[in-house]
C-alpha atoms as a PDB file:
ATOM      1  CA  UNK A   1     131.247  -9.746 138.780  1.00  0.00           C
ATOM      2  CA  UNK A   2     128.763  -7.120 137.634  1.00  0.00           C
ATOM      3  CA  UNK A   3     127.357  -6.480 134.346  1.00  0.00           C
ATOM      4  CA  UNK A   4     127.127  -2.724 135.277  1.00  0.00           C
ATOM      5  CA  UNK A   5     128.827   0.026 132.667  1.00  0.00           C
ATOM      6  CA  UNK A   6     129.908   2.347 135.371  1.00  0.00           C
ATOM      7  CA  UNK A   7     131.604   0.123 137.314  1.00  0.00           C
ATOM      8  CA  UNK A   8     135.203   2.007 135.834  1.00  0.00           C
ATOM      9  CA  UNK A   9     133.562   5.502 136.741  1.00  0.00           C
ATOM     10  CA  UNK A  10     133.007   4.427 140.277  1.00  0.00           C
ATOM     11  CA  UNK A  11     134.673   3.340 143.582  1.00  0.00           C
ATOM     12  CA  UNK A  12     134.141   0.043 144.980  1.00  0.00           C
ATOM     13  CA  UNK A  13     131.474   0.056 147.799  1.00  0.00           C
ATOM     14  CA  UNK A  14     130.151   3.795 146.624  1.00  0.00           C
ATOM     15  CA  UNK A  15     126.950   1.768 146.614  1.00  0.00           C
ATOM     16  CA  UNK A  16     127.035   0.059 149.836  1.00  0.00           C
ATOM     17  CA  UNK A  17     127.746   2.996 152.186  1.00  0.00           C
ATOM     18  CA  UNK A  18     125.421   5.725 153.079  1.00  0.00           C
ATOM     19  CA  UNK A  19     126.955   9.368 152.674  1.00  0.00           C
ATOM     20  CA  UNK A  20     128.260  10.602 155.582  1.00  0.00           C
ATOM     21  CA  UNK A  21     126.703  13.569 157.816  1.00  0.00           C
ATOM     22  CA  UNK A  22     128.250  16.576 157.147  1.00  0.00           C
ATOM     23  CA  UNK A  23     127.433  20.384 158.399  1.00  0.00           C
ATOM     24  CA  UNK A  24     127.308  22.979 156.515  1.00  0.00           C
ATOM     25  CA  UNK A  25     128.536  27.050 157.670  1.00  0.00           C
ATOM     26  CA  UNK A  26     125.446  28.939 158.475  1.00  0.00           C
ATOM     27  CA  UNK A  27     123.604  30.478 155.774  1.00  0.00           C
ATOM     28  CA  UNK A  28     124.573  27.635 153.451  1.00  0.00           C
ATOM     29  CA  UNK A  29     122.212  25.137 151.511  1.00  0.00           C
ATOM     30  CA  UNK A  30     122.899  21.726 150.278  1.00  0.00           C
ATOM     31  CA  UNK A  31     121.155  20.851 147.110  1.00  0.00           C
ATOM     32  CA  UNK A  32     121.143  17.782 144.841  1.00  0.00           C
ATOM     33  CA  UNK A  33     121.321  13.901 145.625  1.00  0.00           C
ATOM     34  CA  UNK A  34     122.181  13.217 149.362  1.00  0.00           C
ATOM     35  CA  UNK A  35     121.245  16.811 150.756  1.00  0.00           C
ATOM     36  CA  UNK A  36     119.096  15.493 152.876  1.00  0.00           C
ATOM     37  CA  UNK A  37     121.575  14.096 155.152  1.00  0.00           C
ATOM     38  CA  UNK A  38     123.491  17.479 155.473  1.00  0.00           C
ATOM     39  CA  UNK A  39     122.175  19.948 158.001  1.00  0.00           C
ATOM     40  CA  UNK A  40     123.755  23.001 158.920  1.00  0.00           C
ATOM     41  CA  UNK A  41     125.695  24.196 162.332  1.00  0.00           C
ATOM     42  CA  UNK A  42     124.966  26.628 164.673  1.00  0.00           C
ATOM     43  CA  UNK A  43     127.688  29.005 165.412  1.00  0.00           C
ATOM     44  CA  UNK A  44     128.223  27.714 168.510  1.00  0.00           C
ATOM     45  CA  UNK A  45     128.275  24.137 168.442  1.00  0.00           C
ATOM     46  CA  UNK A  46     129.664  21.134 165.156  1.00  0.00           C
ATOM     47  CA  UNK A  47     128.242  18.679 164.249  1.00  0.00           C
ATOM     48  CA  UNK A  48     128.352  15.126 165.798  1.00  0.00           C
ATOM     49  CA  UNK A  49     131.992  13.887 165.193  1.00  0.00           C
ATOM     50  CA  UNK A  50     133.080  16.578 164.034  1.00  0.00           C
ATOM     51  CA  UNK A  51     135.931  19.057 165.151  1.00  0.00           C
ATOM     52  CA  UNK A  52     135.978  22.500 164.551  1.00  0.00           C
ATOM     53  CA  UNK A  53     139.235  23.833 163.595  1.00  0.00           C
ATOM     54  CA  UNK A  54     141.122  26.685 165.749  1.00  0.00           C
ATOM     55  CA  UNK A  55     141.104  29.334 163.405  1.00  0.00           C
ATOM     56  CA  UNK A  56     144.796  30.628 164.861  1.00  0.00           C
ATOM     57  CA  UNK A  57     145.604  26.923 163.991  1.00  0.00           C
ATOM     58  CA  UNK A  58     144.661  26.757 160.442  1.00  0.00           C
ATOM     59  CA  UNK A  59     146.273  29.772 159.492  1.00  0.00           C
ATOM     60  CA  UNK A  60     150.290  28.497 157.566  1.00  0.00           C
ATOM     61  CA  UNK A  61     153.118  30.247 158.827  1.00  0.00           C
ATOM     62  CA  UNK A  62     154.709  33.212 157.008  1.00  0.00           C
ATOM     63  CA  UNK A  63     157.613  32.758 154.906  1.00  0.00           C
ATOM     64  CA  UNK A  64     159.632  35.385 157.179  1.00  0.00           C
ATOM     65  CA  UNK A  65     158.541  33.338 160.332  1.00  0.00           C
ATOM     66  CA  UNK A  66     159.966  29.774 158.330  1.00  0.00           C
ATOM     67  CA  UNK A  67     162.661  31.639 157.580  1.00  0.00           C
ATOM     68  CA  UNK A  68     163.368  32.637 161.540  1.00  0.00           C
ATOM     69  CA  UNK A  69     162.623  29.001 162.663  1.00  0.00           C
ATOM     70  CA  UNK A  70     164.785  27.539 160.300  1.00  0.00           C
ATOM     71  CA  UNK A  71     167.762  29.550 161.232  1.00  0.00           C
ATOM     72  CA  UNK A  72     167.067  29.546 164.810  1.00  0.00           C
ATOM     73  CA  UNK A  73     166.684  25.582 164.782  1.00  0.00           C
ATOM     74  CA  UNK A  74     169.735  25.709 163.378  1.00  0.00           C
ATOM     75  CA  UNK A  75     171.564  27.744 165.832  1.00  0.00           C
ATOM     76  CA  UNK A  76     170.067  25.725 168.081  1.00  0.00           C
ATOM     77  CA  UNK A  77     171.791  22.366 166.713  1.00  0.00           C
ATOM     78  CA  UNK A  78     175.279  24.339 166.549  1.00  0.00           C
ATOM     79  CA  UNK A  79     174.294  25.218 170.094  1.00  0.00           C
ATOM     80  CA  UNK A  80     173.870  21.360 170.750  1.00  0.00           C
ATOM     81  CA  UNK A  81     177.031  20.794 168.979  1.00  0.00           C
ATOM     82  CA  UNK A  82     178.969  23.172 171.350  1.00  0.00           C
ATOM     83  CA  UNK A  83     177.500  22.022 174.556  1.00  0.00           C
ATOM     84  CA  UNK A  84     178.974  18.090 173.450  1.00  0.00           C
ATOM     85  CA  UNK A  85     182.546  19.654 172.801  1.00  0.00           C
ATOM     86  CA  UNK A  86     182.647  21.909 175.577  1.00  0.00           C
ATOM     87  CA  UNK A  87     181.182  19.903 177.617  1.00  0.00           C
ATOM     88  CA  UNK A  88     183.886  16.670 176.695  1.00  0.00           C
ATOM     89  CA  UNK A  89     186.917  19.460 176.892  1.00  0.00           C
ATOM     90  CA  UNK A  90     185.529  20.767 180.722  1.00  0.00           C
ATOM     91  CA  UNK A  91     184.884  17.349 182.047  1.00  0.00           C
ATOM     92  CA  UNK A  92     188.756  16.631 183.228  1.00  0.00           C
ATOM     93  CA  UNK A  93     188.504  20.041 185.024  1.00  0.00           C
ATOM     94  CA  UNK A  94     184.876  19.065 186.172  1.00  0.00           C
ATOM     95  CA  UNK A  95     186.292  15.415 187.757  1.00  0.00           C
ATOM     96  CA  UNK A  96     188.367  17.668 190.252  1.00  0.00           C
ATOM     97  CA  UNK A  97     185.240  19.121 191.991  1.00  0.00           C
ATOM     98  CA  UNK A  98     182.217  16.843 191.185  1.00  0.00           C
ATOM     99  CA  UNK A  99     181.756  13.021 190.747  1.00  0.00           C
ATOM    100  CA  UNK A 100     180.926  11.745 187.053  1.00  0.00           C
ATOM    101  CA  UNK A 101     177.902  10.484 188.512  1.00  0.00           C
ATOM    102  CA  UNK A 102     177.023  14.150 188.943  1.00  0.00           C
ATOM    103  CA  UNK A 103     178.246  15.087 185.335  1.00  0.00           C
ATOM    104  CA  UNK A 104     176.877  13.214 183.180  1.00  0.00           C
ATOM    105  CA  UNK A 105     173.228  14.189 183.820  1.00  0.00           C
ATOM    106  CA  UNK A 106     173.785  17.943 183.871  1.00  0.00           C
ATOM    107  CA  UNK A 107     176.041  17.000 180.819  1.00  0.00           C
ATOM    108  CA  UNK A 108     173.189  15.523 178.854  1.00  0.00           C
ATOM    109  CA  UNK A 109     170.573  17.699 179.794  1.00  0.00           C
ATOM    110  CA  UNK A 110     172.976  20.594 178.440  1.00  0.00           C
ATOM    111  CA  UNK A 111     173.229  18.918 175.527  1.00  0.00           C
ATOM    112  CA  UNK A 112     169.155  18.455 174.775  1.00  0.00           C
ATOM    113  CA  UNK A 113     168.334  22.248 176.375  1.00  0.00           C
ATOM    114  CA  UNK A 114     168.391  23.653 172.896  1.00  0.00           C
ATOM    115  CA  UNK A 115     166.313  20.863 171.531  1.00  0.00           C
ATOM    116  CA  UNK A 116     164.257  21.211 174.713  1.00  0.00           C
ATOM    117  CA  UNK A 117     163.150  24.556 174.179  1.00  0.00           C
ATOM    118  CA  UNK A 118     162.285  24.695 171.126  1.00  0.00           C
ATOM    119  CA  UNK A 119     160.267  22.411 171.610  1.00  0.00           C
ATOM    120  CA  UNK A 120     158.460  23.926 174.489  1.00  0.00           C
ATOM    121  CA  UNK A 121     158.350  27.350 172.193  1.00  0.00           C
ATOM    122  CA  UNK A 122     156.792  25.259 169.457  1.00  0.00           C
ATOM    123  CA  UNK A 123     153.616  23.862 171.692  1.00  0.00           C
ATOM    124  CA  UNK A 124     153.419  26.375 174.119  1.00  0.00           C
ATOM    125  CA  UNK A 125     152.910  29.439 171.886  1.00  0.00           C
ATOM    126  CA  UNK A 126     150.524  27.568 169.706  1.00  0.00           C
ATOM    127  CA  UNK A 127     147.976  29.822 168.118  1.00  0.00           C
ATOM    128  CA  UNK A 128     149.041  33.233 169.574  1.00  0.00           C
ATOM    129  CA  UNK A 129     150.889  35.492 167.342  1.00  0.00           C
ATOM    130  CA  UNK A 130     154.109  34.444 165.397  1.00  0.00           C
ATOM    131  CA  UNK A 131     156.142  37.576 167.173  1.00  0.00           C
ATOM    132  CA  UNK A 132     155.469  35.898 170.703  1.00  0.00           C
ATOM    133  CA  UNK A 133     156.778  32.715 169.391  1.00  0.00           C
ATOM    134  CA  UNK A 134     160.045  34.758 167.771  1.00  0.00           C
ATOM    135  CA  UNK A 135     160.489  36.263 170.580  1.00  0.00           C
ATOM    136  CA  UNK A 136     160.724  33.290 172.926  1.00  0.00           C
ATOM    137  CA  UNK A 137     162.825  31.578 170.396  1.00  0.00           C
ATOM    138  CA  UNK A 138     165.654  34.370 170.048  1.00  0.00           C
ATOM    139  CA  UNK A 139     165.309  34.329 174.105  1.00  0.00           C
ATOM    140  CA  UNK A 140     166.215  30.795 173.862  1.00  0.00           C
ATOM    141  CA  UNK A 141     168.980  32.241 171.572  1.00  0.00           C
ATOM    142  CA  UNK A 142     170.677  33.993 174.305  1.00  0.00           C
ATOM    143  CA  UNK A 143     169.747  31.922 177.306  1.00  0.00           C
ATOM    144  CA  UNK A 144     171.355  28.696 176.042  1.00  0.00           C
ATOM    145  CA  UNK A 145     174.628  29.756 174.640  1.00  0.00           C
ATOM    146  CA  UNK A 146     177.103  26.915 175.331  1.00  0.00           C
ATOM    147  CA  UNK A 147     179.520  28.785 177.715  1.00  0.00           C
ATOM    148  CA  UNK A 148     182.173  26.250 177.906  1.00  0.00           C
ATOM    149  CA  UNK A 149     182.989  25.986 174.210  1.00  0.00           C
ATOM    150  CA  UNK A 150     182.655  29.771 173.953  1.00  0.00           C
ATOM    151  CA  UNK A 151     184.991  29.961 176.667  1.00  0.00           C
ATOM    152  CA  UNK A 152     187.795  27.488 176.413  1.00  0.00           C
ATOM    153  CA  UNK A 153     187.053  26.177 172.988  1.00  0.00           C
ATOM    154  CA  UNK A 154     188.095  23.176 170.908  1.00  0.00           C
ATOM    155  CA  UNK A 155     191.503  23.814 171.684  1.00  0.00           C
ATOM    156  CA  UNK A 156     191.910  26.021 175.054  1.00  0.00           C
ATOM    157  CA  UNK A 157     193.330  28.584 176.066  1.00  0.00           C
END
């Protein structure tokens, strides 16, 4: 145990470890204790082990587009929801023409298409604008409507 008085102001090992390189923006100066292990980056390249950050990336998402994806993921799970009951009320019409073996894969992937392309919207459209990314996601909107509930229903016709 140390006799040290600013051992309470202090982390344990501040001490033992050397400050880590950092890089500063150009036109920026580091000044005081440790400077001397700070250098500054080019415009072109970071420093060593460092990333630097897609500016598209960094940027937080509107509150109208949060707004968008939360209501469109949430179509998107009724739309999930629909393609499991209409799927389940079409499958003793579906055992006439096509073997369950044949079924049940198209029946699944139904099922995870709206989950699917969200998804896909999500990484794909990373950093371009937020209208692309809308606009693929009220696509999806139309493209995946679940035909068979819309059509027959919970009940049927």
């Amino acid at each position: 145990m140390t006799s040290d008085s600013d051992d309470a102001l202090s982390w344990d090992g501040d001490e033992q470890t050397p400050p880590a390189a950092s890089a500063l923006p150009a036109g920026w100066n580091a000044v005081g204790k440790g400077s001397d292990g700070v250098r500054g980056v080019d415009d072109d390249s970071a420093a060593v082990g460092e990333t630097v950050a897609d500016p598209a990336e960094s940027e937080p998402l509107s509150t109208a587009t949060l707004l968008v994806l939360g209501v469109v993921g949430g179509v998107y799970l009724l739309y999930s929801i629909g393609w499991v009951v209409g799927g389940l009320r079409l499958k003793p019409l579906a055992n006439f023409f096509v073997a369950d073996a044949m079924f049940l894969p198209w029946f699944v992937l139904a099922i995870a298409a709206p989950a699917l392309w969200f998804l896909a919207t999500w990484v794909l459209t990373r950093g371009r604008a937020a209208w692309v990314r809308v606009c693929l996601l009220l696509l999806g909107v139309v493209l995946l409507v679940p035909w068979p509930f819309v059509t027959v229903g919970v009940i049927g016709s």
